[in-house]
C-alpha atoms as a PDB file:
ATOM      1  CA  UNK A   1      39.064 160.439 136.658  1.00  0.00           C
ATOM      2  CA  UNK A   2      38.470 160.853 140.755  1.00  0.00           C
ATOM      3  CA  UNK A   3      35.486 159.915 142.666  1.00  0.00           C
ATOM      4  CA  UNK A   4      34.772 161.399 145.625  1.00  0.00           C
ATOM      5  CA  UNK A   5      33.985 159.835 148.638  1.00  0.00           C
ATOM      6  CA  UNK A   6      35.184 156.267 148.147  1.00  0.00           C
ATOM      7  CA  UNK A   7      36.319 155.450 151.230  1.00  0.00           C
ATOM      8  CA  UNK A   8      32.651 155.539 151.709  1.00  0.00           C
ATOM      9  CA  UNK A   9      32.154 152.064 149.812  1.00  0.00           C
ATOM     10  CA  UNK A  10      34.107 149.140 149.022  1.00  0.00           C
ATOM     11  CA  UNK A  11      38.006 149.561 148.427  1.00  0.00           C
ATOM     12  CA  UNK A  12      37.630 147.342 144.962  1.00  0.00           C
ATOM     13  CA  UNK A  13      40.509 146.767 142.476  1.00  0.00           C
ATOM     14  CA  UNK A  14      38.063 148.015 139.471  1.00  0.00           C
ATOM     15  CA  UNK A  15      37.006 151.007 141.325  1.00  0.00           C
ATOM     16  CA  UNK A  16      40.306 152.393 142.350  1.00  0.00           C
ATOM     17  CA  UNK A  17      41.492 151.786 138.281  1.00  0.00           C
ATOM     18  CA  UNK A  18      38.882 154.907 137.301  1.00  0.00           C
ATOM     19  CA  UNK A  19      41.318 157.498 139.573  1.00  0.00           C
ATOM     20  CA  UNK A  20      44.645 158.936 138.662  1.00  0.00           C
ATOM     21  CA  UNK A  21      46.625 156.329 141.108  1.00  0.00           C
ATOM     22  CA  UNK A  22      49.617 153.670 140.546  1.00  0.00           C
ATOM     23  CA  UNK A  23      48.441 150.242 141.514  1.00  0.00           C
ATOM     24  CA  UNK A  24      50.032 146.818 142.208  1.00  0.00           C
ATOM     25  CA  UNK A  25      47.776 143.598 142.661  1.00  0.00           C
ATOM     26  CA  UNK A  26      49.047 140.168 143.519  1.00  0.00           C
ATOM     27  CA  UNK A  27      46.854 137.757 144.263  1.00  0.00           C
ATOM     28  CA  UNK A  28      47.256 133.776 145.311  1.00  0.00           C
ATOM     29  CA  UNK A  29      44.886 131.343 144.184  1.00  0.00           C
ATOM     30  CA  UNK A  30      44.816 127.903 145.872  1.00  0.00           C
ATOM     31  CA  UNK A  31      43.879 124.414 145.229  1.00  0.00           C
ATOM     32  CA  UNK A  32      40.609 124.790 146.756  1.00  0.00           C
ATOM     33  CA  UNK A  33      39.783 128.521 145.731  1.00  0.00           C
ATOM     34  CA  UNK A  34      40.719 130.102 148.835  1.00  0.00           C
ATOM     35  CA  UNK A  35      43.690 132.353 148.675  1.00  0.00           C
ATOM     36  CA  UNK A  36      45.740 135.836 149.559  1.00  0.00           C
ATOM     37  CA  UNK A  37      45.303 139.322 147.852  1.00  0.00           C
ATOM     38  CA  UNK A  38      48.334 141.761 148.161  1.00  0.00           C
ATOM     39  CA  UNK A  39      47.305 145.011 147.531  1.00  0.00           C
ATOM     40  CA  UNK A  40      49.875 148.344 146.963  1.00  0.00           C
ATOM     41  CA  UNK A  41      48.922 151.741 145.027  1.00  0.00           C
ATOM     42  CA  UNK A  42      50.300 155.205 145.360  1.00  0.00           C
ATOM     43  CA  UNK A  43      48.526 158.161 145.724  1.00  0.00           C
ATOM     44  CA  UNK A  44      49.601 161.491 145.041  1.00  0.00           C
ATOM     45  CA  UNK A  45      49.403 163.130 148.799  1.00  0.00           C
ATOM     46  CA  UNK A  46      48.091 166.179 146.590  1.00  0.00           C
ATOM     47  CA  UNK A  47      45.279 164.113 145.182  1.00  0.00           C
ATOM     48  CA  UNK A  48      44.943 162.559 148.853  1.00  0.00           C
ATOM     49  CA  UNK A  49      44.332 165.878 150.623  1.00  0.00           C
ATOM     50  CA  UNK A  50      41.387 166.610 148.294  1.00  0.00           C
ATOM     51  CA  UNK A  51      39.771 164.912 150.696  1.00  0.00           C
ATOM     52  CA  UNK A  52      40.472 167.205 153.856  1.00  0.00           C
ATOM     53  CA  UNK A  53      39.091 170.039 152.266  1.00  0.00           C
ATOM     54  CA  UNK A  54      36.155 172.254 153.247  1.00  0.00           C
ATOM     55  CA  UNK A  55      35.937 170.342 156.828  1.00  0.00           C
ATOM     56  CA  UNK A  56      35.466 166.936 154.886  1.00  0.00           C
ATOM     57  CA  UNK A  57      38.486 164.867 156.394  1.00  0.00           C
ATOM     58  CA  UNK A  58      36.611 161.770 157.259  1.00  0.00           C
ATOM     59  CA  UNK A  59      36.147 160.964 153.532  1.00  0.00           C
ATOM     60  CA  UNK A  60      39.248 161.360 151.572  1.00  0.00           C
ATOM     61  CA  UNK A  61      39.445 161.065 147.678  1.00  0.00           C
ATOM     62  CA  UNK A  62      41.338 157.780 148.112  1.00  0.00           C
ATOM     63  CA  UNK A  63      41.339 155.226 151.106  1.00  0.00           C
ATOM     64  CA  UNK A  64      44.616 155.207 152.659  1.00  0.00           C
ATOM     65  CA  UNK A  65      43.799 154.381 156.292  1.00  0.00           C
ATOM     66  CA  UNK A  66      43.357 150.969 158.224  1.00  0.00           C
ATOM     67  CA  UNK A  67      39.785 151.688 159.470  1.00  0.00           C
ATOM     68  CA  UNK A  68      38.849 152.004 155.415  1.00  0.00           C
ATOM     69  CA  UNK A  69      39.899 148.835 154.734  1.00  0.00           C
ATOM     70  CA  UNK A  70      38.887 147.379 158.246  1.00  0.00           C
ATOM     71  CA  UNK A  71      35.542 147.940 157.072  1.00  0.00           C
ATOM     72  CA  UNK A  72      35.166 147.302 154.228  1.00  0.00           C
ATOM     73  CA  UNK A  73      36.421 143.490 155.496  1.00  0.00           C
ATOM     74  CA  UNK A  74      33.500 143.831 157.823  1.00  0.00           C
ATOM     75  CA  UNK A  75      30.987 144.014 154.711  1.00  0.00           C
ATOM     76  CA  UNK A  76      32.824 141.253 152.351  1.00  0.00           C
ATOM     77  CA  UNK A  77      32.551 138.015 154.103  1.00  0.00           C
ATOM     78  CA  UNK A  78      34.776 135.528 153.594  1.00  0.00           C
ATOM     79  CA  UNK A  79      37.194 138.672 153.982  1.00  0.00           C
ATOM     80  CA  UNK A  80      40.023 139.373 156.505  1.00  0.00           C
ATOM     81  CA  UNK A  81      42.574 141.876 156.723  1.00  0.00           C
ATOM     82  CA  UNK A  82      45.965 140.298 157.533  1.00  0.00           C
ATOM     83  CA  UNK A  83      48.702 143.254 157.617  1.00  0.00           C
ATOM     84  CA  UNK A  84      48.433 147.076 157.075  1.00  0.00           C
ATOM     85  CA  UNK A  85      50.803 149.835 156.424  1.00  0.00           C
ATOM     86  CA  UNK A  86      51.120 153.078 154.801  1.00  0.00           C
ATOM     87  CA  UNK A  87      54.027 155.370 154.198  1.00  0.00           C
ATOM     88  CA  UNK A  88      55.145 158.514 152.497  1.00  0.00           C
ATOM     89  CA  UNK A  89      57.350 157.732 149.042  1.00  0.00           C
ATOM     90  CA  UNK A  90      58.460 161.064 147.891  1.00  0.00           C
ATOM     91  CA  UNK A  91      55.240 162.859 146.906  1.00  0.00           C
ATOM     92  CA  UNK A  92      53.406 159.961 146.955  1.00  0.00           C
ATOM     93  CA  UNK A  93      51.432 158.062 149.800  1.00  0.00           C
ATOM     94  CA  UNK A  94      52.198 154.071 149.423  1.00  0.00           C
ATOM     95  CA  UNK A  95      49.341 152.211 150.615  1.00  0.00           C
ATOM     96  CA  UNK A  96      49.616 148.393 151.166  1.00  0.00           C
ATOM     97  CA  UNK A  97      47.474 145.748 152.830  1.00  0.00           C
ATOM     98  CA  UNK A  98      47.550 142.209 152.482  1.00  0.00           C
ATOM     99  CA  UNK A  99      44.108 140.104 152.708  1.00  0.00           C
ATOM    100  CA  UNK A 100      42.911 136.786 152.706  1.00  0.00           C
ATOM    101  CA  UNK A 101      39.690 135.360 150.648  1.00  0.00           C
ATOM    102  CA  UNK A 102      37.818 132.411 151.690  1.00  0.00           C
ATOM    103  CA  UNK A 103      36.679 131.424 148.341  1.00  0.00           C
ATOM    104  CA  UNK A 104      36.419 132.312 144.651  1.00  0.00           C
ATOM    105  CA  UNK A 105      32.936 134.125 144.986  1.00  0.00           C
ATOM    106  CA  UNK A 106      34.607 135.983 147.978  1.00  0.00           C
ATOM    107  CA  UNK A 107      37.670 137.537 145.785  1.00  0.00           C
ATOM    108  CA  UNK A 108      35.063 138.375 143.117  1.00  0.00           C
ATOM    109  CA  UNK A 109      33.045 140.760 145.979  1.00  0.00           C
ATOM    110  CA  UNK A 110      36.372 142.456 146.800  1.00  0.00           C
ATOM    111  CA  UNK A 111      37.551 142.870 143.349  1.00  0.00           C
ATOM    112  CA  UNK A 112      34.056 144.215 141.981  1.00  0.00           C
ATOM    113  CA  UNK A 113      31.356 144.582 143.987  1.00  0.00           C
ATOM    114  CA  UNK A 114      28.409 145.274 141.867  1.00  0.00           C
ATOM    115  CA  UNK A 115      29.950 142.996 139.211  1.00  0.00           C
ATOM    116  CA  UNK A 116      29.718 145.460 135.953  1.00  0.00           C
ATOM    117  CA  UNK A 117      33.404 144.911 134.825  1.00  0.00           C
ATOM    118  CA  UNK A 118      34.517 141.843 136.236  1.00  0.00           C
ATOM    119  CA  UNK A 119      32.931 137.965 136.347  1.00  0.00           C
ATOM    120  CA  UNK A 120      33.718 134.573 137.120  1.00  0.00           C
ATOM    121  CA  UNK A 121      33.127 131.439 134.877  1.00  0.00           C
ATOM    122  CA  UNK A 122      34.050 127.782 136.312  1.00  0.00           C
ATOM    123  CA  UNK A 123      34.899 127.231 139.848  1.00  0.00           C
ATOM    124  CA  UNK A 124      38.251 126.903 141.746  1.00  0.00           C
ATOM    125  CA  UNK A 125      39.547 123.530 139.801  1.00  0.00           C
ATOM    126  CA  UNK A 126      39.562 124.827 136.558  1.00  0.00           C
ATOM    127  CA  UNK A 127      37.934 128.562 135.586  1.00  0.00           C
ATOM    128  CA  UNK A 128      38.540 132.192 134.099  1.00  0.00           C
ATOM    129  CA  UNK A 129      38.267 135.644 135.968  1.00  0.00           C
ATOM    130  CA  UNK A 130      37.537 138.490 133.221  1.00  0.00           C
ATOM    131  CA  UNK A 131      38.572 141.814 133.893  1.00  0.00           C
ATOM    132  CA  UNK A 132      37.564 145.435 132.200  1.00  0.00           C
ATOM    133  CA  UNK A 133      40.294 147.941 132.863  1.00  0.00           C
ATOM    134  CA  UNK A 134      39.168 150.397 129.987  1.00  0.00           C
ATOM    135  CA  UNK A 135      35.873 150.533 128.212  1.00  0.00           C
ATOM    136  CA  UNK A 136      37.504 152.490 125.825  1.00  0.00           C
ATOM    137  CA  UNK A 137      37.358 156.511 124.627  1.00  0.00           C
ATOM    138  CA  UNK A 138      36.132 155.514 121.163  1.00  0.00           C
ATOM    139  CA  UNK A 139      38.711 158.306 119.645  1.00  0.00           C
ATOM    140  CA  UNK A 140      41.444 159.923 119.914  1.00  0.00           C
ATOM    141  CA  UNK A 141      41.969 163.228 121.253  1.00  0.00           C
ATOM    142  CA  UNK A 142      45.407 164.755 121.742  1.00  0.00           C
ATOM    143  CA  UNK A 143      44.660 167.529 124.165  1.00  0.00           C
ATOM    144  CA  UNK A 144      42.975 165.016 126.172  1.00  0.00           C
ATOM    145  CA  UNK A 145      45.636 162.482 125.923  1.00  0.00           C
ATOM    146  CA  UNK A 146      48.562 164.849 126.977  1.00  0.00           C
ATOM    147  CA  UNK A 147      46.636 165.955 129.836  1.00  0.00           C
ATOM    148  CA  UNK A 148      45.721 162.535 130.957  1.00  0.00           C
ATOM    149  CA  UNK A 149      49.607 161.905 130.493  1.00  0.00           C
ATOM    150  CA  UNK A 150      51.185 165.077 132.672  1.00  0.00           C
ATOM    151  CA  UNK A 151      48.067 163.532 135.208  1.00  0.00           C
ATOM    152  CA  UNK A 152      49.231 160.248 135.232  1.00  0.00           C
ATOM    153  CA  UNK A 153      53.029 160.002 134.719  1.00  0.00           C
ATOM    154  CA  UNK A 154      55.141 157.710 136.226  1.00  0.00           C
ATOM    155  CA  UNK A 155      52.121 155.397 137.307  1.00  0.00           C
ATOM    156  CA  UNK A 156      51.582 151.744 136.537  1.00  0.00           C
ATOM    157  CA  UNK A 157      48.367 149.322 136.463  1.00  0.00           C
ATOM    158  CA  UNK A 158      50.096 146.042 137.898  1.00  0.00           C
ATOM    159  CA  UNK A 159      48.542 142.619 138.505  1.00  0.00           C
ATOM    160  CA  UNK A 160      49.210 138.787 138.781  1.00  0.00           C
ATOM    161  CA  UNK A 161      48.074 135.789 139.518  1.00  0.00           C
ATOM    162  CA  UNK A 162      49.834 132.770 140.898  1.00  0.00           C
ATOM    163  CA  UNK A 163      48.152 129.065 140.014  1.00  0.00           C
ATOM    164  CA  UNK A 164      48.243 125.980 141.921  1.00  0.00           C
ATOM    165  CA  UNK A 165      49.054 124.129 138.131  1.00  0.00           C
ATOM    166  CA  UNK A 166      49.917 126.510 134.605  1.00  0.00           C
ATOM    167  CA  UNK A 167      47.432 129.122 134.037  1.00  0.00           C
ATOM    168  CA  UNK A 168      47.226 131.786 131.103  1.00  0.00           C
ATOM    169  CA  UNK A 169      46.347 135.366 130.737  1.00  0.00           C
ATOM    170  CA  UNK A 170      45.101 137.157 127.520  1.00  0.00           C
ATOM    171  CA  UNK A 171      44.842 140.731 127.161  1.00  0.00           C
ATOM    172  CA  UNK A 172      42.085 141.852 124.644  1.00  0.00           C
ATOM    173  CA  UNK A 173      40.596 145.030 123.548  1.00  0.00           C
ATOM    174  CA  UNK A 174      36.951 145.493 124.310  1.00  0.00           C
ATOM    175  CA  UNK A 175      35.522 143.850 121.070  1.00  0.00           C
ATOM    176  CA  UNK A 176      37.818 140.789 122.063  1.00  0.00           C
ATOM    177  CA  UNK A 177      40.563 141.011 119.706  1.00  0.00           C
ATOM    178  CA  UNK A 178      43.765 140.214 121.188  1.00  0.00           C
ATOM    179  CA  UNK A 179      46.451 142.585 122.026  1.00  0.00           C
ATOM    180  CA  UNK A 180      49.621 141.668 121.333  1.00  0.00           C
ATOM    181  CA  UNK A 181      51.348 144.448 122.793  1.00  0.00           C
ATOM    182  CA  UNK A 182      51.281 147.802 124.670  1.00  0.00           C
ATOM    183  CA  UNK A 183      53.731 150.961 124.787  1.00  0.00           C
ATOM    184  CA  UNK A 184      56.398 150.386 127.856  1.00  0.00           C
ATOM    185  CA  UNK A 185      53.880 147.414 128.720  1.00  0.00           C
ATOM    186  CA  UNK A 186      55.516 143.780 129.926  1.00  0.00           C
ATOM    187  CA  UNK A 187      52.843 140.827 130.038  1.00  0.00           C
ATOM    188  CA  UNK A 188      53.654 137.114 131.018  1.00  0.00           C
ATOM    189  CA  UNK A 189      51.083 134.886 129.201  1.00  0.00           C
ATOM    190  CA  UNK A 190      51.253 131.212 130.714  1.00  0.00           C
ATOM    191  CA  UNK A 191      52.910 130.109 133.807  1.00  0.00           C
ATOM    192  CA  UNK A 192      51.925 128.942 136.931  1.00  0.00           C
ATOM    193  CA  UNK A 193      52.043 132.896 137.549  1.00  0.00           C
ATOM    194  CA  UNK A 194      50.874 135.087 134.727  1.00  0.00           C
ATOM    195  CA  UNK A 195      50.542 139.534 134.918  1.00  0.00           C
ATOM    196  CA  UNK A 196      51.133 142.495 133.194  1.00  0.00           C
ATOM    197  CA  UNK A 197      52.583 145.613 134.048  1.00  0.00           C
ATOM    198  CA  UNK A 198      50.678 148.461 132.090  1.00  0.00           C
ATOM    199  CA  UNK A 199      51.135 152.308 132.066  1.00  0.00           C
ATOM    200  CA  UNK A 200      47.932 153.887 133.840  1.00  0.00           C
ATOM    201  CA  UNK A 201      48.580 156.145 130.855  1.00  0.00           C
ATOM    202  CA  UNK A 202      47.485 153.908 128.297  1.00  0.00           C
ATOM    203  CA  UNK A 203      44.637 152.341 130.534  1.00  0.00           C
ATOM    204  CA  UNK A 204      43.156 155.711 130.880  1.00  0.00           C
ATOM    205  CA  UNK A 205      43.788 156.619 127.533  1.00  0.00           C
ATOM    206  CA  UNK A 206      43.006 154.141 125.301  1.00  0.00           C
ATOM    207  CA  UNK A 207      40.633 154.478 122.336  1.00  0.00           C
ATOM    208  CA  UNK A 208      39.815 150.901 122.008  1.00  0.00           C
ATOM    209  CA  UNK A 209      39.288 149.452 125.469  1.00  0.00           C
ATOM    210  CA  UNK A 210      41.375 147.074 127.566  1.00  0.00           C
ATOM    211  CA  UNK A 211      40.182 143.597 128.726  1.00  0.00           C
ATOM    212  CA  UNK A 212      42.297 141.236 130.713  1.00  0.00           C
ATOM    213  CA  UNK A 213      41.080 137.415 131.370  1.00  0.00           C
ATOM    214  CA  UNK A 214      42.858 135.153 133.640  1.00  0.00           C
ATOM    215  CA  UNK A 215      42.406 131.138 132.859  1.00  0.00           C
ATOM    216  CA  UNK A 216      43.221 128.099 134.972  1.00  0.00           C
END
């Protein structure tokens, strides 16, 4: 549930969803697919300071400094960081940054990379952005699932999208099958701004996989 050393490659939506981390995505899509990405998680500073063990402080756990995001800007064009900040929220470390995309294929880069659990289908007038949160466990396993929960307590998976016109969002397992609703979970399906709000509980956690797809 942690990777090491990812401050060492891109600071992607996807990537930060496979650590133990509370994250908050909004993102602005205009008429002509350019648009604005606001970007908040919290970190536990105990996870954080994984990373400044054994004389290894210049790649934390998690990315929580300007320079991380700075450059990863640098390698995503179409990219630009617009405001910064970071601050301590009780145990946690509240990262935010707010970014600008250029186009659709540039948002896609940010949000996944290497594309293997995201895509894009249509263009900025009308299209759908498809999203893998969870793969899936394939069973359940108690033990598993109450350590997963004492790891990831109090932390949410958050994201929206706001539409020039209506847009939709359907949340899915991963054979497709739509989910009509998750524990402590709050989802707004149409609107010219759609989200949900999910437990990072039940996104690490779940047996059958979580998909999200965003339509305009």
């Amino acid at each position: 549930m942690k990777r090491p050393g990812l401050a060492a490659v891109a600071i992607v939506f996807i990537f930060l969803l496979t650590s133990c981390v509370g994250i908050s995505m909004d993102i602005t899509l205009n008429r002509d697919g350019s648009g604005t990405i606001t970007l908040e998680y919290m970190v536990s500073q105990a996870l954080e300071s994984l990373g400044r063990l054994d004389g290894n402080e210049r790649w934390n756990t998690i990315p929580v400094g300007r320079a991380d995001f700075e450059r990863t800007m640098d390698r995503l064009p179409g990219m630009k960081l617009l405001s910064f900040s970071s601050r301590e929220f009780g145990k946690d470390l509240a990262t935010n940054a707010k970014m600008e995309f250029a186009n659709l294929r540039s948002l896609m880069a940010f949000l996944d990379a290497g594309g293997l659990r995201s895509s894009l289908q249509g263009d900025a007038a009308s299209g759908r952005i498809t999203m893998t949160l969870s793969e899936g466990t394939g069973i359940k396993n108690p033990s598993l699932d109450r350590l997963i929960a004492d790891i990831s307590a109090s932390y949410f998976v958050r994201m929206s999208m706001t539409f020039p016109t209506e847009g939709s969002l359907t949340v899915t397992d991963a054979k497709g099958i739509t989910i009509k609703a998750l524990p402590d979970s709050h989802i707004r399906t149409r609107g010219e701004q759609v989200s949900f709000d999910i437990p990072l509980y039940e996104v690490l956690s779940s047996a059958e996989g979580i998909n999200v797809e965003f339509r305009w």
